[in-house]
C-alpha atoms as a PDB file:
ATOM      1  CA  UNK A   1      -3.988  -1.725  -7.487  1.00  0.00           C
ATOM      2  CA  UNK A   2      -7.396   0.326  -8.217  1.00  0.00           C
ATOM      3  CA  UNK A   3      -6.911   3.552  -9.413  1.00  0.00           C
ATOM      4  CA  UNK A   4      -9.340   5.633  -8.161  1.00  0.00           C
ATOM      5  CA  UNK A   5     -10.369   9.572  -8.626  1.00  0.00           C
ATOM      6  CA  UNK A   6     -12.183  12.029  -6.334  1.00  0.00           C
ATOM      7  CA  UNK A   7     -14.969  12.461  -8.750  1.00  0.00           C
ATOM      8  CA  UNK A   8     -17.821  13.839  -7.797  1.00  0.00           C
ATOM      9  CA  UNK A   9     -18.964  15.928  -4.875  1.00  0.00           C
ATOM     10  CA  UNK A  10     -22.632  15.899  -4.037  1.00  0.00           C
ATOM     11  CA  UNK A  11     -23.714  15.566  -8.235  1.00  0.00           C
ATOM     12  CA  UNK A  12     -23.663  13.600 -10.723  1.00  0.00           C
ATOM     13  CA  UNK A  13     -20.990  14.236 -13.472  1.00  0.00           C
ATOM     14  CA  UNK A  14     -22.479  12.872 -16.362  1.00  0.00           C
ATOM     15  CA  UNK A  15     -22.006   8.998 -17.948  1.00  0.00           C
ATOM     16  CA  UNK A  16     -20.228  10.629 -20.925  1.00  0.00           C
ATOM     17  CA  UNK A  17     -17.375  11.859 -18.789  1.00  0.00           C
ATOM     18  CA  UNK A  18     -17.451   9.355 -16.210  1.00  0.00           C
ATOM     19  CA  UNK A  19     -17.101   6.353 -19.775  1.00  0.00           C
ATOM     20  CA  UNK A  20     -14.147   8.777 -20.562  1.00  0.00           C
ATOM     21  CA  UNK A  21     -12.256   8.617 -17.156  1.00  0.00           C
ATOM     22  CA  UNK A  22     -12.979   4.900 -17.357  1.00  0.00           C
ATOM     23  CA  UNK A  23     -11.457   4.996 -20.757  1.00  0.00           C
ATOM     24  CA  UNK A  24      -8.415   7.073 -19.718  1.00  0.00           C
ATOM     25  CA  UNK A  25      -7.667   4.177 -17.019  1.00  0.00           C
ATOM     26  CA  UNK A  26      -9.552   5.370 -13.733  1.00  0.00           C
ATOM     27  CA  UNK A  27     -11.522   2.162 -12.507  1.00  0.00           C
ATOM     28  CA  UNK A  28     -13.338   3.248  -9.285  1.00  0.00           C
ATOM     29  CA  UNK A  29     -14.684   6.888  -8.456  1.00  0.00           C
ATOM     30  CA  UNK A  30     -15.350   8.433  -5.378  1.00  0.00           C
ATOM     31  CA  UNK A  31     -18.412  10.025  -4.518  1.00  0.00           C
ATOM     32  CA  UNK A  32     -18.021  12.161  -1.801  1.00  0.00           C
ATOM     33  CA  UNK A  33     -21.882  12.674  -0.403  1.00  0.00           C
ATOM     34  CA  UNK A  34     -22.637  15.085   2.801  1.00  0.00           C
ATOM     35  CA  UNK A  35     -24.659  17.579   1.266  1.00  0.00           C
ATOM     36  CA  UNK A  36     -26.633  15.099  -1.589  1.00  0.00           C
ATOM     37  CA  UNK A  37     -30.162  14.348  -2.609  1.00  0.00           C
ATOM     38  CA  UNK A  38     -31.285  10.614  -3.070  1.00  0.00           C
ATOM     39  CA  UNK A  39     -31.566  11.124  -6.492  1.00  0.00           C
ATOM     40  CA  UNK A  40     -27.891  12.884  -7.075  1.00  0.00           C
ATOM     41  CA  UNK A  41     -26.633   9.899  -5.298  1.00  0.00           C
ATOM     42  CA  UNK A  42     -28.538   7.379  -6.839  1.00  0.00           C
ATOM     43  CA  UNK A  43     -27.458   9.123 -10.169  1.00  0.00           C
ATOM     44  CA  UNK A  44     -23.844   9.636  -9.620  1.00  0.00           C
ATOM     45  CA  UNK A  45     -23.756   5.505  -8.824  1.00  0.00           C
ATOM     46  CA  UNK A  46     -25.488   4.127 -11.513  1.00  0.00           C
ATOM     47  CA  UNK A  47     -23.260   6.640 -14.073  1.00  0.00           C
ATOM     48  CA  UNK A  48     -20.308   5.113 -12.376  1.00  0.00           C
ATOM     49  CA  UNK A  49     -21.361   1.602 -12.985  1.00  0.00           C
ATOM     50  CA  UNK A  50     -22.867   2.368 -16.700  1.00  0.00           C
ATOM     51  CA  UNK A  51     -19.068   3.084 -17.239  1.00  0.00           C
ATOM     52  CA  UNK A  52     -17.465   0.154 -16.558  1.00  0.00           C
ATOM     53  CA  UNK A  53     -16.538   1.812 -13.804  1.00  0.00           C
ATOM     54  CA  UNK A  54     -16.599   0.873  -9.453  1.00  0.00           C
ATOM     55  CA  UNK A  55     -16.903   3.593  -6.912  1.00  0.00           C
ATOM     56  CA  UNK A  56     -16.815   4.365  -3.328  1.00  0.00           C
ATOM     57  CA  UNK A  57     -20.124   6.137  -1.255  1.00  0.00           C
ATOM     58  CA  UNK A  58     -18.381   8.343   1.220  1.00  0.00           C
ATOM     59  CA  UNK A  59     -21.025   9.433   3.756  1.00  0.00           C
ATOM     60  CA  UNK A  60     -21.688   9.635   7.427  1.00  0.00           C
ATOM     61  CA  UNK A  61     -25.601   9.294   6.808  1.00  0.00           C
ATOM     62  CA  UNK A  62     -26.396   6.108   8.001  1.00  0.00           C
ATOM     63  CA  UNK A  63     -29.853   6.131   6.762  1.00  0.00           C
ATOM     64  CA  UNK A  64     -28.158   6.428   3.126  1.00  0.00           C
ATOM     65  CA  UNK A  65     -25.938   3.703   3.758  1.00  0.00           C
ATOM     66  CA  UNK A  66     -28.773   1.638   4.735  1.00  0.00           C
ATOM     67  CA  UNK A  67     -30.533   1.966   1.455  1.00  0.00           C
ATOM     68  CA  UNK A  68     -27.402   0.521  -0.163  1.00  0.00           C
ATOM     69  CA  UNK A  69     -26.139  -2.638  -0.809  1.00  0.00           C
ATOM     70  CA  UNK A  70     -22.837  -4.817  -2.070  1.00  0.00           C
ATOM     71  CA  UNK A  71     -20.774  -1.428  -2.595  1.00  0.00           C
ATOM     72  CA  UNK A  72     -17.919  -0.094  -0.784  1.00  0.00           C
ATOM     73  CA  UNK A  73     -19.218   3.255   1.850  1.00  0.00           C
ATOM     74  CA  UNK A  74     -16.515   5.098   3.300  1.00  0.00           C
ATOM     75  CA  UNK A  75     -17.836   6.476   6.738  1.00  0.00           C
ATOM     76  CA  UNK A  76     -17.107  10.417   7.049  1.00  0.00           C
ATOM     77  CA  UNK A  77     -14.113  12.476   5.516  1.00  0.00           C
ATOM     78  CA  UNK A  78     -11.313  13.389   8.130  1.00  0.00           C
ATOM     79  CA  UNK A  79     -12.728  12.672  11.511  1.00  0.00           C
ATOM     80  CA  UNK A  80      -9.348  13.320  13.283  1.00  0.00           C
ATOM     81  CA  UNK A  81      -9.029  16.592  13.619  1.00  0.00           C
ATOM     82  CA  UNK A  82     -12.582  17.465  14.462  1.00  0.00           C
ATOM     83  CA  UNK A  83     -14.640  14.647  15.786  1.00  0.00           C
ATOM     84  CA  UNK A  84     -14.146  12.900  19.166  1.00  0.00           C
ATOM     85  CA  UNK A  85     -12.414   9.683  19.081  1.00  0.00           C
ATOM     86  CA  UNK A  86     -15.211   7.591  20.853  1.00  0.00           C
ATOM     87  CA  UNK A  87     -18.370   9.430  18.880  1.00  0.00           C
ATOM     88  CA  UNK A  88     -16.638   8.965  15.531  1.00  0.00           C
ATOM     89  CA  UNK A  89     -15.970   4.711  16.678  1.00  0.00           C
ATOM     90  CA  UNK A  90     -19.643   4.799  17.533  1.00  0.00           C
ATOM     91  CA  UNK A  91     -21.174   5.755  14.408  1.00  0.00           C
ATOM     92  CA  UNK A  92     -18.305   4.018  12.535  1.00  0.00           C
ATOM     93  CA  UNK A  93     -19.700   0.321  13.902  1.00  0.00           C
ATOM     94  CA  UNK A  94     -23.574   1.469  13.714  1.00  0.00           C
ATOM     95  CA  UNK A  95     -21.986   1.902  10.117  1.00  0.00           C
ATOM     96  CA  UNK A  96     -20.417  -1.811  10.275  1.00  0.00           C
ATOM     97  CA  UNK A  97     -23.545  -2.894  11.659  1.00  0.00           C
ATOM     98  CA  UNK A  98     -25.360  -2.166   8.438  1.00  0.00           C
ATOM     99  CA  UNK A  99     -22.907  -3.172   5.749  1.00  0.00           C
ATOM    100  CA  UNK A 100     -22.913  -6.486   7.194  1.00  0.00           C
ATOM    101  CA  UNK A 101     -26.563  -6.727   6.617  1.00  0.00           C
ATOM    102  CA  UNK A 102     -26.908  -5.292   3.277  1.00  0.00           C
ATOM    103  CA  UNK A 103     -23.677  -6.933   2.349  1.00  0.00           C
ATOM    104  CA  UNK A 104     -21.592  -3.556   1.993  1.00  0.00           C
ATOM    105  CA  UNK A 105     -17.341  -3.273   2.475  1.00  0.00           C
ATOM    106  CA  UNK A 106     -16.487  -0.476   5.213  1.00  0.00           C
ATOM    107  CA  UNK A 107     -13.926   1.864   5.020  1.00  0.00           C
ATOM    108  CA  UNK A 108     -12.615   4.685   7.539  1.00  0.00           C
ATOM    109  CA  UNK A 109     -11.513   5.953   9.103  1.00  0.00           C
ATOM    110  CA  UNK A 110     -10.224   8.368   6.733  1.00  0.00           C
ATOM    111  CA  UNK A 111      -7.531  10.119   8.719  1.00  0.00           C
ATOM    112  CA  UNK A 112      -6.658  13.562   6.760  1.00  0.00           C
ATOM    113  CA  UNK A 113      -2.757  12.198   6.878  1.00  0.00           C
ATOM    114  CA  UNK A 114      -0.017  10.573   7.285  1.00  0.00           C
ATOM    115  CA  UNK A 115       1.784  12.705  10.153  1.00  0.00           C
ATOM    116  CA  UNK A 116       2.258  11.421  13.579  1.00  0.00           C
ATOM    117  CA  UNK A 117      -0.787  12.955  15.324  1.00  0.00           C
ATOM    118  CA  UNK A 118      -3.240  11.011  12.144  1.00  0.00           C
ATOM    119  CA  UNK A 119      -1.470   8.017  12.599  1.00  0.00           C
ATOM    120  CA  UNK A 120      -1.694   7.791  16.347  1.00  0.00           C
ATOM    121  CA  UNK A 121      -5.182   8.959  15.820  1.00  0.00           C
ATOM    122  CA  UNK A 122      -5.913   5.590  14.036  1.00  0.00           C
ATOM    123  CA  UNK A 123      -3.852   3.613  16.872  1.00  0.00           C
ATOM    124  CA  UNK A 124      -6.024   5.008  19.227  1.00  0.00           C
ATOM    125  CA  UNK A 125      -9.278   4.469  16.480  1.00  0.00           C
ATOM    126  CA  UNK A 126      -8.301   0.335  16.434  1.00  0.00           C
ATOM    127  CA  UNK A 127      -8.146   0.327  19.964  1.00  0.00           C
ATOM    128  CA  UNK A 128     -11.402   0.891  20.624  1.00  0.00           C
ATOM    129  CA  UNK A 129     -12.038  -2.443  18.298  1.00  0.00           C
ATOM    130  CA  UNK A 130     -12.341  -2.633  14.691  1.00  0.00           C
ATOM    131  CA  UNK A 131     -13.131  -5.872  12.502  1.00  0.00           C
ATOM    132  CA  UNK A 132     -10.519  -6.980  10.708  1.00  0.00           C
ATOM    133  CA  UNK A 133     -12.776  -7.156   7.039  1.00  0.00           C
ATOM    134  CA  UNK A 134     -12.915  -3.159   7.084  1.00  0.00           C
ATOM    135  CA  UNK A 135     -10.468  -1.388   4.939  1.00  0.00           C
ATOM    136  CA  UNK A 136      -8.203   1.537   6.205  1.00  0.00           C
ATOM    137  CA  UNK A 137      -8.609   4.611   4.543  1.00  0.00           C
ATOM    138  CA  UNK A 138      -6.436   7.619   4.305  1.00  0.00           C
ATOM    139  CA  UNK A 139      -4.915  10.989   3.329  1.00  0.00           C
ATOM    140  CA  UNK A 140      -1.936  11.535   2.706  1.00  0.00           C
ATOM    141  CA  UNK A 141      -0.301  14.754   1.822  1.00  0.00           C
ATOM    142  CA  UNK A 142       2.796  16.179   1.899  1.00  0.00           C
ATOM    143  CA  UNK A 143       3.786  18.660   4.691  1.00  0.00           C
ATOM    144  CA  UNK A 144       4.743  22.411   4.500  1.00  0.00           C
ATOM    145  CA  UNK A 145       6.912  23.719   2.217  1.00  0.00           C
ATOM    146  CA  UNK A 146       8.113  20.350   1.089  1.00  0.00           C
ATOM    147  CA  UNK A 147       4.571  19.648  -0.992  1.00  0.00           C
ATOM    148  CA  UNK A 148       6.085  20.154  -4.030  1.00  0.00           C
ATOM    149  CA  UNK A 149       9.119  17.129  -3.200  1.00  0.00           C
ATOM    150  CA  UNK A 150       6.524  13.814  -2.822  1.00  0.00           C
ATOM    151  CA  UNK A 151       9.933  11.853  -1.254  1.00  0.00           C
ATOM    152  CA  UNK A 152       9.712  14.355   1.872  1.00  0.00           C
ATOM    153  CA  UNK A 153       8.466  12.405   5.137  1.00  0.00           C
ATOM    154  CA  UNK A 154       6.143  14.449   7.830  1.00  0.00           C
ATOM    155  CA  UNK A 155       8.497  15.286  10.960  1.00  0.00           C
ATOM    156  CA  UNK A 156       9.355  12.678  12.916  1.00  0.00           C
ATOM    157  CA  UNK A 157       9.778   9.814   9.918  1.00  0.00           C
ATOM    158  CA  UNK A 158      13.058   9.648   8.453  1.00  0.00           C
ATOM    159  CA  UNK A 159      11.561   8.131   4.977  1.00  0.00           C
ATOM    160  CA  UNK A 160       7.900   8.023   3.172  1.00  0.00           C
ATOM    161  CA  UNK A 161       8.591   4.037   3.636  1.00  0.00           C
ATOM    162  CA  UNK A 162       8.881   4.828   7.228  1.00  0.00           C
ATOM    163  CA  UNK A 163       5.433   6.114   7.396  1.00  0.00           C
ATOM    164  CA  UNK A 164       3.927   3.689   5.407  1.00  0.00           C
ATOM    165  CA  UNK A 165       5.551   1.127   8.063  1.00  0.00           C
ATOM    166  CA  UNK A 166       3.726   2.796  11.239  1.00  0.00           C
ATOM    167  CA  UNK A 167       0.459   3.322   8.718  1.00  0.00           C
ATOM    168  CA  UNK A 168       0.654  -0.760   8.636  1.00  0.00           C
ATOM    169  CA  UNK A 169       1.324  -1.380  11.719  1.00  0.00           C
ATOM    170  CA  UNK A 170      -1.885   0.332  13.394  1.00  0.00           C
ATOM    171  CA  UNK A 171      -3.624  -1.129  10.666  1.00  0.00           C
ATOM    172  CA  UNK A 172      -2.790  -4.840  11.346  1.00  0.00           C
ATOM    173  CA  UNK A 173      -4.222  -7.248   8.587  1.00  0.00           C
ATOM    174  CA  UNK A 174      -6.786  -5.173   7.806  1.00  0.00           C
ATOM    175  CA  UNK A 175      -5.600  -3.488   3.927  1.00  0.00           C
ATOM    176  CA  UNK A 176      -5.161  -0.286   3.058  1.00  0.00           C
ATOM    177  CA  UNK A 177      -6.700   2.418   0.624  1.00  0.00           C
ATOM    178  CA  UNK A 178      -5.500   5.844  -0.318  1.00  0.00           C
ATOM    179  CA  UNK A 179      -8.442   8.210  -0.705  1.00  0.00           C
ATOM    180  CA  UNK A 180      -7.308  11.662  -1.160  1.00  0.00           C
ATOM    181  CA  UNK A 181      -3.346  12.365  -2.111  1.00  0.00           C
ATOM    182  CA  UNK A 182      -2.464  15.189  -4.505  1.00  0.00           C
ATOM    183  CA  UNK A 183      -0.723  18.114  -4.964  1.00  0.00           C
ATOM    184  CA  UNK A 184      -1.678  21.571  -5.625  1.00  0.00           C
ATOM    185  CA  UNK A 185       0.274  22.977  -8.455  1.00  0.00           C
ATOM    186  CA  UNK A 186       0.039  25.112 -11.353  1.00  0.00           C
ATOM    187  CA  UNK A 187       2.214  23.349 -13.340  1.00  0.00           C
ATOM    188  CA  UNK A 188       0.871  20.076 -14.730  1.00  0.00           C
ATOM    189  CA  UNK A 189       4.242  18.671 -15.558  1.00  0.00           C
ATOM    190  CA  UNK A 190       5.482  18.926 -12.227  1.00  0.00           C
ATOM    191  CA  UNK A 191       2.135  17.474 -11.182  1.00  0.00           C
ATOM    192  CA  UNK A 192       2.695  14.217 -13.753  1.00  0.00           C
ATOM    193  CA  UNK A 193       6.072  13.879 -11.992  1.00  0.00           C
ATOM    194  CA  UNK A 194       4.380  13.382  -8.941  1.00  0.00           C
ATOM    195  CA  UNK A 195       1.269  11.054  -9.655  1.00  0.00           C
ATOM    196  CA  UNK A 196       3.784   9.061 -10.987  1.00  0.00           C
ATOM    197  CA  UNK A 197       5.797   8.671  -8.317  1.00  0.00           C
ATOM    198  CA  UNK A 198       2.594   8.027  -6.072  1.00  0.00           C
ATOM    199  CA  UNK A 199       1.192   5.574  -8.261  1.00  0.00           C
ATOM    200  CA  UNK A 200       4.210   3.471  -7.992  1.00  0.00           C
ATOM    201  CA  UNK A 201       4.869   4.238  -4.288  1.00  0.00           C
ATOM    202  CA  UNK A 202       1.058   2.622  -3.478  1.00  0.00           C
ATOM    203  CA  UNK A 203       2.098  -0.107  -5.695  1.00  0.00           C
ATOM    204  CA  UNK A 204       5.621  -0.985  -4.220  1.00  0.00           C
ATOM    205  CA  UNK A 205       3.462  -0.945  -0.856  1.00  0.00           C
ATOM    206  CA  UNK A 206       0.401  -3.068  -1.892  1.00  0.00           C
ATOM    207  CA  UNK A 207      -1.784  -0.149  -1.208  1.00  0.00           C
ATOM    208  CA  UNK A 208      -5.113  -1.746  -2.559  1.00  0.00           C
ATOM    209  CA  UNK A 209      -6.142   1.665  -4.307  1.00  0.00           C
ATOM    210  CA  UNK A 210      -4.969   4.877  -4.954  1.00  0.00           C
ATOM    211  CA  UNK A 211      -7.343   8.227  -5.444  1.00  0.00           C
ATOM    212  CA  UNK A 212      -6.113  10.720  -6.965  1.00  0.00           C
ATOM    213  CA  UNK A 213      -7.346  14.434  -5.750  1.00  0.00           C
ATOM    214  CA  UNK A 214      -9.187  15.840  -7.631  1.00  0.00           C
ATOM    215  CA  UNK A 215     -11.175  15.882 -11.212  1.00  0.00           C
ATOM    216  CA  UNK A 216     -11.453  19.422 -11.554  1.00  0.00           C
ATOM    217  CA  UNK A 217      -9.356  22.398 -10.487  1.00  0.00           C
ATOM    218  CA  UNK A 218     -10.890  24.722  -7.716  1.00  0.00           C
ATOM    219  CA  UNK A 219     -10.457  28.372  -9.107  1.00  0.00           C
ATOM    220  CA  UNK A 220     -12.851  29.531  -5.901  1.00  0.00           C
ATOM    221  CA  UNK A 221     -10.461  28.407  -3.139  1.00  0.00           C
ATOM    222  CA  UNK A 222      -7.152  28.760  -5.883  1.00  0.00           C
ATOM    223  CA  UNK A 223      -6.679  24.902  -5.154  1.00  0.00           C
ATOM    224  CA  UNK A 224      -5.116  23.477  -8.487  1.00  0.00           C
ATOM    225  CA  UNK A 225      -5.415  19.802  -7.668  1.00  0.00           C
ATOM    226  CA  UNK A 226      -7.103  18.819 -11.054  1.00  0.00           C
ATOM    227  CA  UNK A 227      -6.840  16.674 -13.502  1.00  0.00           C
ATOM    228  CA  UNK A 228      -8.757  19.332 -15.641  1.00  0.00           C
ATOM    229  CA  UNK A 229      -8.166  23.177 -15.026  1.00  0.00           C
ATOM    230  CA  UNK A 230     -10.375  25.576 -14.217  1.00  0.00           C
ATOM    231  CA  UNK A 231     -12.180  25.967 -17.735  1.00  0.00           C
ATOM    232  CA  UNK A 232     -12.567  21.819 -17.690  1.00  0.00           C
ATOM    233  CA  UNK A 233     -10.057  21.485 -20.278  1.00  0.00           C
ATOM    234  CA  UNK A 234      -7.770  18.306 -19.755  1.00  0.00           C
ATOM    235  CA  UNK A 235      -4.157  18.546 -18.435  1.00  0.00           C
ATOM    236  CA  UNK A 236      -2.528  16.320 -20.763  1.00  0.00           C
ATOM    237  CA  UNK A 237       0.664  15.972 -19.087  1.00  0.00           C
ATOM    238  CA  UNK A 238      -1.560  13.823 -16.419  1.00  0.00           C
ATOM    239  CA  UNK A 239      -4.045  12.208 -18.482  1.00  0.00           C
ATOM    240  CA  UNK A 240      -0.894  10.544 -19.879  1.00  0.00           C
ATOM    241  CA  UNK A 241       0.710   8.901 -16.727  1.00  0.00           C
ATOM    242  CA  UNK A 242      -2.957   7.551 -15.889  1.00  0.00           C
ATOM    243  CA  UNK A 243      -3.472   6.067 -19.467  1.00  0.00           C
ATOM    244  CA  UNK A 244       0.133   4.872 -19.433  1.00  0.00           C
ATOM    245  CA  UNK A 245      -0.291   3.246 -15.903  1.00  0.00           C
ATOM    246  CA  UNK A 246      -3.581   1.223 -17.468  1.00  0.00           C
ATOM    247  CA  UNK A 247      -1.369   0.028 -20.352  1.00  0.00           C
ATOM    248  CA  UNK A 248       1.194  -1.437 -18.321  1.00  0.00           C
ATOM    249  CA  UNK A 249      -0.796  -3.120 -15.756  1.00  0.00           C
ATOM    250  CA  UNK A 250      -3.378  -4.013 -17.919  1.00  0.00           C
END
C-alpha cells in the first residue's frame, strides 16, 4: 500500500522537508493545485521526485494536465456536493482523453465520503461510463460526533467493512485510493491511535494508497489535522506510527 500525505497546497514545500517525509516513510505526496502558478507546480513535482518520493497532481485545469506526462492527476477535489453529475463526467473524460495521450493514470472522482449520498454519487458517476484503468478516489471521514471513534460507520452501514463493501462494489475492478482521511484533534496520541487503525484498515482492504490529511495544522480555520502543529514543530506521537509502518512493510 502507498502511503501518501496531503502535502502541499498551491506551493512548493521545499526538497529538504519533502527528503524528510520521504525519510519518515511517506512515499507519494499530494499536490493539491487550483489556485497554482506553472512554476509552483512544476516546483512542488520535481521536489517530490528529487526525494525519492511519487506524487499525485490534483487539478481540474485541463490545460495543466496537458502539459504533463506519465504521472498520476487526480481530476477536481469533492465534486459531489457541488458540481452537477453530468458536467463533472464531462470534464472528467476530456481529462481521460489527455492522460491517455501523454501517458498519465486518472483518478476521481474524489467523492468527499464514504456516506450513502457519496457513494451513490459515484454509482450514479460509473453509470455514465468510466474506463476501467482509472483509479477511484475518495474521502473518507468519520461522521458527527463519532469522529473521534474511527470504527463508527456513517448511518445506514452497520460496520466500516460494510462501507468499504458498497465503496467496491460501485467501483467494479477498477482499484481504489484514499485521498483525504484524518481526524481533527488536539491530542496527537489520540490522533496516532487512529492513523493506525486507518493504515491497517486500507491494508486489510487492499486500498492501493492511503493519504493522510494533512502536513500542517490549520490554526486559521482551528482544523488540527497535522502531522506538525501550528508552529511546524513535529507531533511525534504520529511521526512514529508512519516510520513504524515503513519498517514493517519495508
Amino acid at each position: 500500500m502507498i502511503v501518501t500525505l496531503q502535502s502541499h497546497f498551491d506551493h512548493p514545500i521545499g526538497l529538504p522537508l519533502c527528503e524528510e517525509l520521504v525519510e519518515m516513510g511517506i512515499d507519494c505526496f499530494r499536490l493539491s493545485m487550483f489556485n497554482a502558478t506553472r512554476e509552483a507546480v512544476q516546483q512542488s513535482m520535481i521536489e517530490s521526485l528529487d526525494a525519492g518520493g511519487d506524487f499525485i497532481l490534483t487539478t481540474k485545469d485541463l490545460e495543466l494536465i496537458r502539459l504533463v506526462g506519465r504521472v498520476k492527476v487526480e481530476y477536481d477535489n469533492e465534486p459531489d456536493y457541488r458540481v452537477e453529475l453530468n458536467e463533472y463526467h464531462d470534464g472528467f473524460m476530456q481529462a481521460y482523453e489527455i492522460c491517455k495521450q501523454n501517458f498519465n493514470t486518472l483518478m476521481g472522482p474524489c467523492i468527499s465520503n464514504t456516506d450513502e449520498d457519496s457513494i451513490e454519487w459515484l454509482n450514479k458517476f460509473i453509470a455514465l461510463g468510466v474506463p476501467t484503468d482509472v483509479i477511484i478516489s475518495y474521502h473518507t471521514y468519520r461522521p458527527g460526533s463519532w469522529k473521534n471513534d474511527p470504527e463508527k460507520p456513517h448511518k445506514g452501514f452497520a460496520s466500516r467493512d460494510g462501507e468499504i463493501k458498497w465503496l467496491k462494489a460501485a467501483s467494479g475492478v477498477r482499484k481504489l485510493w484514499c485521498t483525504e482521511n484524518g481526524y481533527k484533534k488536539n491530542n496527537a496520541s489520540i490522533q496516532a491511535k487512529h492513523l493506525q487503525f486507518e493504515l491497517e484498515f486500507a491494508q486489510r482492504h487492499c486500498i492501493e494508497g492511503y493519504t493522510y490529511y494533512q502536513l500542517n495544522d490549520d490554526p486559521i480555520h482551528n482544523e488540527p489535522f497535522g502531522l506538525r502543529d501550528k508552529n511546524f514543530q513535529w507531533k511525534p506521537e504520529l511521526v512514529n506510527v508512519i516510520k513504524k509502518w515503513k519498517a514493517d512493510h519495508a
